[in-house]
C-alpha atoms as a PDB file:
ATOM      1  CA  UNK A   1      12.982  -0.566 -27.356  1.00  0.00           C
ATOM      2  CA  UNK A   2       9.821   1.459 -26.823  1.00  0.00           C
ATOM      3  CA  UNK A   3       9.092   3.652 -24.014  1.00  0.00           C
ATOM      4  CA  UNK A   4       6.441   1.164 -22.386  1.00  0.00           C
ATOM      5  CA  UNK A   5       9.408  -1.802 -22.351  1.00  0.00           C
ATOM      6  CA  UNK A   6      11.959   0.720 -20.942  1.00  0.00           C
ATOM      7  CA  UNK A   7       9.662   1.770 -18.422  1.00  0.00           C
ATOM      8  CA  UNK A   8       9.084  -2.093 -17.295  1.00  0.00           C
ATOM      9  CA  UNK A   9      12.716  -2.577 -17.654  1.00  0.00           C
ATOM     10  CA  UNK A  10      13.555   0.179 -15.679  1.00  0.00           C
ATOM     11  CA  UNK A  11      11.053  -0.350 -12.468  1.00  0.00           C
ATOM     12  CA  UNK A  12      11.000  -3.879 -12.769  1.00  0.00           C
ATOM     13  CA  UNK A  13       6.925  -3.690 -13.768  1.00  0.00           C
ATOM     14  CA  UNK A  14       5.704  -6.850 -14.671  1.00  0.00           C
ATOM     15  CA  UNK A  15       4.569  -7.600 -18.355  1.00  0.00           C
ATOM     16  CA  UNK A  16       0.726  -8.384 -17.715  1.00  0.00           C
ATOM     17  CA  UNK A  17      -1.485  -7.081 -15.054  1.00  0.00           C
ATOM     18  CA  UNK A  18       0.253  -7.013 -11.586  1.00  0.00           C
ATOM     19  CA  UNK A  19      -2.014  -9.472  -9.954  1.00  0.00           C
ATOM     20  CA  UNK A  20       1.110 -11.409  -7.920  1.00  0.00           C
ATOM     21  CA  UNK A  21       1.885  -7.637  -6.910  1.00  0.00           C
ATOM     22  CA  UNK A  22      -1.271  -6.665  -5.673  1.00  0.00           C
ATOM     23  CA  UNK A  23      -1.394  -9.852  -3.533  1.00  0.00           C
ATOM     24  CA  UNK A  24       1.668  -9.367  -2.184  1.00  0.00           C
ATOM     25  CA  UNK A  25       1.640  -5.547  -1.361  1.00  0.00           C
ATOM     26  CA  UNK A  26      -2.174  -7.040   0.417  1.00  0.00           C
ATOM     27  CA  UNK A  27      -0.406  -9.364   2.189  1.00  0.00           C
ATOM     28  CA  UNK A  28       2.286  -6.571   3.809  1.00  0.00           C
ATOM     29  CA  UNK A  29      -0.497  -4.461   4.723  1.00  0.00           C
ATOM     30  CA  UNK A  30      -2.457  -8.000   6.087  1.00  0.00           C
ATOM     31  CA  UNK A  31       0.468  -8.698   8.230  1.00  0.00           C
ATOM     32  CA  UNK A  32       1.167  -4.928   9.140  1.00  0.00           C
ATOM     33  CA  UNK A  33      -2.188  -4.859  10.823  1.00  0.00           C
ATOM     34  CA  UNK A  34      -1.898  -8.326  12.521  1.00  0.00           C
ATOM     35  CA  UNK A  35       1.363  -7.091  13.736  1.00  0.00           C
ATOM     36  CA  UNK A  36      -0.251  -4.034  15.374  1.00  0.00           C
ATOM     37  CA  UNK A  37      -2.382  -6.329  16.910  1.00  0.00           C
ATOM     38  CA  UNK A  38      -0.607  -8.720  18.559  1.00  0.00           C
ATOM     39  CA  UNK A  39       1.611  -5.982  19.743  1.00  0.00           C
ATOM     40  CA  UNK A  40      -1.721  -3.921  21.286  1.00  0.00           C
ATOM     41  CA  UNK A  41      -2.746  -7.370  22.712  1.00  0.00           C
ATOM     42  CA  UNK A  42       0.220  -8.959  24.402  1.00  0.00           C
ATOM     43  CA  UNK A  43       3.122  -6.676  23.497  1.00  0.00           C
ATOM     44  CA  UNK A  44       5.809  -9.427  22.437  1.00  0.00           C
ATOM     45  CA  UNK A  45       8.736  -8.558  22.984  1.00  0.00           C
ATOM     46  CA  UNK A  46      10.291  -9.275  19.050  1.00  0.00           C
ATOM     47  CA  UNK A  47       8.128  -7.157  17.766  1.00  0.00           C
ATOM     48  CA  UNK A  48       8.815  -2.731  18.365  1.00  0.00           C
ATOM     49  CA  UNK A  49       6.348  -1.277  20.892  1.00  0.00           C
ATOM     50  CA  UNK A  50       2.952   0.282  19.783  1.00  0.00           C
ATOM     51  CA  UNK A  51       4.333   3.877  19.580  1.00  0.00           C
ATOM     52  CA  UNK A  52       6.012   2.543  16.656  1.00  0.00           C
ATOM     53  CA  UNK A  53       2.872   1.748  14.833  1.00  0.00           C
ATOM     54  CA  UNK A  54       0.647   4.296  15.717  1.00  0.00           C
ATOM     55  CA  UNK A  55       1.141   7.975  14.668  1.00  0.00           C
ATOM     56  CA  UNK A  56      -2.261   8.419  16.620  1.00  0.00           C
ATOM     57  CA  UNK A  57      -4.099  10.399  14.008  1.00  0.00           C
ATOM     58  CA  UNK A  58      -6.825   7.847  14.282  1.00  0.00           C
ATOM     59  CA  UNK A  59      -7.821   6.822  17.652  1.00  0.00           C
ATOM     60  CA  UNK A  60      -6.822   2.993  17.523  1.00  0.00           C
ATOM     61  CA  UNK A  61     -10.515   1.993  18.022  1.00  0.00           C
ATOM     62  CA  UNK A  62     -11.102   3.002  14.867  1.00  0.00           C
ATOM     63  CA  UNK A  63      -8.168   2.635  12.883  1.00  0.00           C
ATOM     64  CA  UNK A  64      -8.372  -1.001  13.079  1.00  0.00           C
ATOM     65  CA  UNK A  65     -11.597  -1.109  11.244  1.00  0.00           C
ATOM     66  CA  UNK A  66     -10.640   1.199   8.862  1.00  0.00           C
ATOM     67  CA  UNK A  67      -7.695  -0.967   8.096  1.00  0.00           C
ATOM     68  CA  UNK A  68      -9.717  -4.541   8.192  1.00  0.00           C
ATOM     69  CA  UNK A  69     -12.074  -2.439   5.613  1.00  0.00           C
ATOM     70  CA  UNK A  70      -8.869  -1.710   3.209  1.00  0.00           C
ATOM     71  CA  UNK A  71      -7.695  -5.397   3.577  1.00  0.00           C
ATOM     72  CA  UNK A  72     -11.647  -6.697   2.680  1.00  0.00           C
ATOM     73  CA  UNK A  73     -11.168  -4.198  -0.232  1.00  0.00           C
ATOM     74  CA  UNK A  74      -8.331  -4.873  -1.497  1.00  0.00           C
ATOM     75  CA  UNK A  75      -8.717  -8.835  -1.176  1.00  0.00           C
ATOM     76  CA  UNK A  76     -12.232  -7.878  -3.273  1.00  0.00           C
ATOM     77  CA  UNK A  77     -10.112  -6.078  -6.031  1.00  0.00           C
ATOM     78  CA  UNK A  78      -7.316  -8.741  -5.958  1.00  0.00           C
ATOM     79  CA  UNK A  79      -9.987 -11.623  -6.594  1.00  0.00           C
ATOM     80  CA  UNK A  80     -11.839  -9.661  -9.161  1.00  0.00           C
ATOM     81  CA  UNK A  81      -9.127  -9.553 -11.275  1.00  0.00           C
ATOM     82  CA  UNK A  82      -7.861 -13.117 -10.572  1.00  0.00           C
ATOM     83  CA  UNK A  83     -11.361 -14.373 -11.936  1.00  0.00           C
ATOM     84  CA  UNK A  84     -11.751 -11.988 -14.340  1.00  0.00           C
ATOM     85  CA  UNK A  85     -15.335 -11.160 -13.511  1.00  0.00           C
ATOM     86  CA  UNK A  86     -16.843  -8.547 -11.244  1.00  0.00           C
ATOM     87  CA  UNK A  87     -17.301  -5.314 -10.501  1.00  0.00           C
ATOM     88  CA  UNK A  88     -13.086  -4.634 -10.040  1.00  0.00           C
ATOM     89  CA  UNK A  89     -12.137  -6.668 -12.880  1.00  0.00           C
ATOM     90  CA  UNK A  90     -12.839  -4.345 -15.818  1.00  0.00           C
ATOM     91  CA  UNK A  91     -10.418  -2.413 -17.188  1.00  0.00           C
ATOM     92  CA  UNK A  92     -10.973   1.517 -16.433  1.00  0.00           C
ATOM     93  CA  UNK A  93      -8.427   3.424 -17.923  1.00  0.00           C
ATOM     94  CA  UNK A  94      -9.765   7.058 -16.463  1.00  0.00           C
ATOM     95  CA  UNK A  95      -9.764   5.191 -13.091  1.00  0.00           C
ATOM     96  CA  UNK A  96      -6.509   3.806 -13.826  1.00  0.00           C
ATOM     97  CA  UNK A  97      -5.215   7.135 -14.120  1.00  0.00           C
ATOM     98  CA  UNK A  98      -6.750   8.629 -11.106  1.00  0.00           C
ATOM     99  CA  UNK A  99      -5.734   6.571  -9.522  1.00  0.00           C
ATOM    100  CA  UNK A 100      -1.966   6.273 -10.299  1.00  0.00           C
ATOM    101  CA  UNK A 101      -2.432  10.370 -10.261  1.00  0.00           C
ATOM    102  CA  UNK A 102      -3.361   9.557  -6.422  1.00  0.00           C
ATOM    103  CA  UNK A 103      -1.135   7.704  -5.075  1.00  0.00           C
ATOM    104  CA  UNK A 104       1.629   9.840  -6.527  1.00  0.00           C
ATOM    105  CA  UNK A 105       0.427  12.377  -4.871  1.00  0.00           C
ATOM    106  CA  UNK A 106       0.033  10.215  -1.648  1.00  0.00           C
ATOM    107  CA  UNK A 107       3.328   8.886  -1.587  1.00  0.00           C
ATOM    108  CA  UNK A 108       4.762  12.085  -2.253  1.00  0.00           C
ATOM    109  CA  UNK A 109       2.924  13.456   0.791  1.00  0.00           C
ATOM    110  CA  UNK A 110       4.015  10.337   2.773  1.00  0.00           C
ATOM    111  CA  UNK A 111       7.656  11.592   2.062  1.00  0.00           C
ATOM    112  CA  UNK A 112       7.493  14.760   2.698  1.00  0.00           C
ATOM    113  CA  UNK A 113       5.928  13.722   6.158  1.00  0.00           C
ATOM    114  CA  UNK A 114       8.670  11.615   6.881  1.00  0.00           C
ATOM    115  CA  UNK A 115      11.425  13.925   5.995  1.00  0.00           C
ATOM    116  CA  UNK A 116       9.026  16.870   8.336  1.00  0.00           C
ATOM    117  CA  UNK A 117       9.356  14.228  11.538  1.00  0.00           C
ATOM    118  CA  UNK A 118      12.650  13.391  10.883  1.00  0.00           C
ATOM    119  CA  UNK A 119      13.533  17.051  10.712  1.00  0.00           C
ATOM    120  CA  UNK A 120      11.647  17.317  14.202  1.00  0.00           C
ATOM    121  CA  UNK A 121      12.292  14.181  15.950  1.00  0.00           C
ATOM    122  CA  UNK A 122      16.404  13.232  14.673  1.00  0.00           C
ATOM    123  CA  UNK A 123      15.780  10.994  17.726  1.00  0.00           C
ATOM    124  CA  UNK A 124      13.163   8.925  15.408  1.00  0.00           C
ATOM    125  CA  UNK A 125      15.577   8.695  11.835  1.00  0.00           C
ATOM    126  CA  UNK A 126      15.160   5.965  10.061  1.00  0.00           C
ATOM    127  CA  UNK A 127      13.320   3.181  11.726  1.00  0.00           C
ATOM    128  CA  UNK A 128      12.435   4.931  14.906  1.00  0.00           C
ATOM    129  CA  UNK A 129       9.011   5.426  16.228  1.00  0.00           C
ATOM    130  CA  UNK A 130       6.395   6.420  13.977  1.00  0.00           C
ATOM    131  CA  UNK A 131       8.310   5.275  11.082  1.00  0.00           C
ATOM    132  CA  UNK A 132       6.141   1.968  10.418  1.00  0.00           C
ATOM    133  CA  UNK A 133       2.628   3.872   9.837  1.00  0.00           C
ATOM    134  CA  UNK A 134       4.527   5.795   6.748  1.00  0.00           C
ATOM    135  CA  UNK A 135       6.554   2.931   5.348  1.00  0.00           C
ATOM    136  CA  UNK A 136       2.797   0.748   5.278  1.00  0.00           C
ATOM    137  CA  UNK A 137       1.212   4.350   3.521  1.00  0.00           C
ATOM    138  CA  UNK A 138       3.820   3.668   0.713  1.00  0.00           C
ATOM    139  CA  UNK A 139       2.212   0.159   0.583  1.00  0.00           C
ATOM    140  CA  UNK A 140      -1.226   1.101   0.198  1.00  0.00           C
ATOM    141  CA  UNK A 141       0.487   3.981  -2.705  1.00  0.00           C
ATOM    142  CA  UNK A 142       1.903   1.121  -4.391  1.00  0.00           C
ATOM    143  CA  UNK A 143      -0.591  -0.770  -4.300  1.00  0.00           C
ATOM    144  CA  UNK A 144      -3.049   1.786  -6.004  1.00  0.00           C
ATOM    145  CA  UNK A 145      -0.084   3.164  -8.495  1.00  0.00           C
ATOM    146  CA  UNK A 146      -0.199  -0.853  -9.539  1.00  0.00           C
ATOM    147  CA  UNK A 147      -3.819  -1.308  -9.473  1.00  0.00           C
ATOM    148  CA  UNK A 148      -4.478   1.733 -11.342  1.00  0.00           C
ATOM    149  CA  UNK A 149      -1.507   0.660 -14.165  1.00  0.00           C
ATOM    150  CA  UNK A 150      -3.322  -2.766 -14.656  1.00  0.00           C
ATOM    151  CA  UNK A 151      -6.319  -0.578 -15.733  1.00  0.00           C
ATOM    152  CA  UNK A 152      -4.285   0.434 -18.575  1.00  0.00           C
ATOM    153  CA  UNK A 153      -2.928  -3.378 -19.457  1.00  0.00           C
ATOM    154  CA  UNK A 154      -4.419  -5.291 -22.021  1.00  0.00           C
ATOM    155  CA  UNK A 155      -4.470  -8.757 -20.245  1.00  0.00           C
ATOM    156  CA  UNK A 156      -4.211 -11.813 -21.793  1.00  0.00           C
ATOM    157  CA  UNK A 157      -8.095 -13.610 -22.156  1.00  0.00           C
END
């Protein structure tokens, strides 16, 4: 088996380009921010308060663009490749490795944060508040370890 296959085998990476992966880490972060928003908007009561969204590193007002920016960005990237034309769609593979080398780095961070609050706040462990805005940073880290590993892929024409 080589070490490509094992790899796959062992993380569960699909075979091709990770198109169905990329739409589906897009559509966690999609309903991540329409969650924040219904909950800023009429606070419903089966969904956890805003202090469990909102680490407030951002001021709200302009997190939410920021975030509808990512989602236009990522749906951009997403279609790119599903056509196979446009500016996304060609393979990179310096990009591709940026950009895994990135979000490595990112998720790594996003860990360490966690562990530092939970070291802080044993109040917040596990799902308490603040939790959500690092579990949805490992989305968007996934999301560019996988979009910068289809860089590498040969796809299928």
């Amino acid at each position: 088996m080589s070490k490509r296959a094992k790899l796959q085998a062992t993380f569960w990476l699909p075979t091709q380009h990770p198109l169905s992966w990329l739409w589906g880490l897009t559509l966690l972060f999609c309903l991540r921010v329409l969650g924040q928003v219904l909950v800023v908007l009429f606070q419903p009561p089966f969904l956890p308060p805003m202090p469990h969204w909102y680490s407030g590193l951002l001021p709200y007002p302009l997190l939410l663009p920021t975030q509808i920016l990512i989602l236009a960005l990522q749906v951009k990237i997403n279609r790119d490749w599903q056509r196979r034309t446009g500016f996304f769609q060609r393979p990179k593979p310096g990009l591709g490795k940026g950009l895994q080398g990135f979000s490595l780095v990112y998720a790594i961070t996003m860990a360490i944060r966690y562990g530092v609050t939970m070291t802080v706040y044993p109040d917040r462990r596990w799902l308490g508040e603040g939790t959500i805005p690092i579990l949805f940073h490992w989305v968007l880290a996934a999301y560019c370890w996988l979009w910068g590993w289809g860089h590498g892929v040969r796809r299928r024409s």
